[in-house]
C-alpha atoms as a PDB file:
ATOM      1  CA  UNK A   1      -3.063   3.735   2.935  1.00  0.00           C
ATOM      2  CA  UNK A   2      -4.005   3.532  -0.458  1.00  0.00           C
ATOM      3  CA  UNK A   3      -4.344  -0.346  -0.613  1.00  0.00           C
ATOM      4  CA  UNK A   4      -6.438   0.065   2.545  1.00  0.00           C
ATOM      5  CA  UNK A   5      -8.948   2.187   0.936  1.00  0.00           C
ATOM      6  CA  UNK A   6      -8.661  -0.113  -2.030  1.00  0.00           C
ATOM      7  CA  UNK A   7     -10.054  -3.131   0.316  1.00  0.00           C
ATOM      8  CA  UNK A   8     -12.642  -0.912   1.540  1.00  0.00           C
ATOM      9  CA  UNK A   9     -14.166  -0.102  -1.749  1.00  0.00           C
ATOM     10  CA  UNK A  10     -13.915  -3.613  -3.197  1.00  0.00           C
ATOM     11  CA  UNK A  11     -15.719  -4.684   0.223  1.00  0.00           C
ATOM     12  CA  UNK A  12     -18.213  -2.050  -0.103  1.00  0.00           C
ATOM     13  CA  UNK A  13     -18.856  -3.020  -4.093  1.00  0.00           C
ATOM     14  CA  UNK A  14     -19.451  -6.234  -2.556  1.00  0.00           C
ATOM     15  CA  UNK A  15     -21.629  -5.744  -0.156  1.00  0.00           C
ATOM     16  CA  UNK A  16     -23.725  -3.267  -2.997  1.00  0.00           C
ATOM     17  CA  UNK A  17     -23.753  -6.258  -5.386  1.00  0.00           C
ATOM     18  CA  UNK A  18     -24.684  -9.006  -3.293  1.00  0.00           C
ATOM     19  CA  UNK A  19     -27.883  -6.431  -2.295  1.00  0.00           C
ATOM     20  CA  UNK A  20     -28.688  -6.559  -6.156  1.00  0.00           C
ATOM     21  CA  UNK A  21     -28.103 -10.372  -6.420  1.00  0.00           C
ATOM     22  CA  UNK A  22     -24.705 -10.579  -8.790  1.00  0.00           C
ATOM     23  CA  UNK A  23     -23.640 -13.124  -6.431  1.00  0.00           C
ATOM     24  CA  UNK A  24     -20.266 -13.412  -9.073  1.00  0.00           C
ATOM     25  CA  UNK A  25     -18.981  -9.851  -8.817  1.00  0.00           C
ATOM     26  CA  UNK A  26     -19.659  -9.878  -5.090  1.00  0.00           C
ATOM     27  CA  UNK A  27     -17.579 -13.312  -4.387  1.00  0.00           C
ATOM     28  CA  UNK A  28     -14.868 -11.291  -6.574  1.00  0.00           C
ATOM     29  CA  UNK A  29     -14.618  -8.210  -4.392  1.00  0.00           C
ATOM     30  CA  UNK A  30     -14.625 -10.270  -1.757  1.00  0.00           C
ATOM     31  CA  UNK A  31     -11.750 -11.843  -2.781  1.00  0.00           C
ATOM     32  CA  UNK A  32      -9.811  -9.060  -3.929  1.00  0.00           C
ATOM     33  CA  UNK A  33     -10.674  -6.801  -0.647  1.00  0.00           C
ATOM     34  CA  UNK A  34      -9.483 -10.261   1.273  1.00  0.00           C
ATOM     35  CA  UNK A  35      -6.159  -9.848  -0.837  1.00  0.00           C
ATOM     36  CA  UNK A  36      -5.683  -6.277  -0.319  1.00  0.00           C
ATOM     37  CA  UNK A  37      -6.077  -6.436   3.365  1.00  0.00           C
ATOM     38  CA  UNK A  38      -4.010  -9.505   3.663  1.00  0.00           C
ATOM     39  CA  UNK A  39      -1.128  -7.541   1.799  1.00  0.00           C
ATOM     40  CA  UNK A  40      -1.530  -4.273   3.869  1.00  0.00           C
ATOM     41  CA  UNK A  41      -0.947  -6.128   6.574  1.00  0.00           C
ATOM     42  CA  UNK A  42       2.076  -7.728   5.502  1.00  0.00           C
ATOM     43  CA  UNK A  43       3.176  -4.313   4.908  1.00  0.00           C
ATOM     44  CA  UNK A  44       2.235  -2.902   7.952  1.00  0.00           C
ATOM     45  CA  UNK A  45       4.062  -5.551   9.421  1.00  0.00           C
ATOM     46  CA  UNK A  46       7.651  -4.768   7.910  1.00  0.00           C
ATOM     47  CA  UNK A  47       7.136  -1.081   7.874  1.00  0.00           C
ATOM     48  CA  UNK A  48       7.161  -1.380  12.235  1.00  0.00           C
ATOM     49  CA  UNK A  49       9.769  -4.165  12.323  1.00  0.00           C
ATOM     50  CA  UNK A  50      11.998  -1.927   9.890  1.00  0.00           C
END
């Protein structure tokens, strides 16, 4: 659960800094709240097939 909540507070930083026009650290959360939730599910994924 922990790199959920990791997603969800790079998502949330995004959204915050896209408000206050840092356009660059928003695309970055972005990105790394797409990665985190991209590799939770992949381990979501194995942890019910296992």
């Amino acid at each position: 659960m922990a790199i959920l909540e990791l997603a969800i507070a790079f998502f949330v930083l995004a959204i915050i800094a896209a408000a206050l026009g840092a356009g660059g650290v928003a695309g970055l959360s972005m990105r790394a709240a797409k990665w985190l939730v991209i590799i939770f599910l992949i381990l979501a994924i194995i942890s019910f097939i296992i």
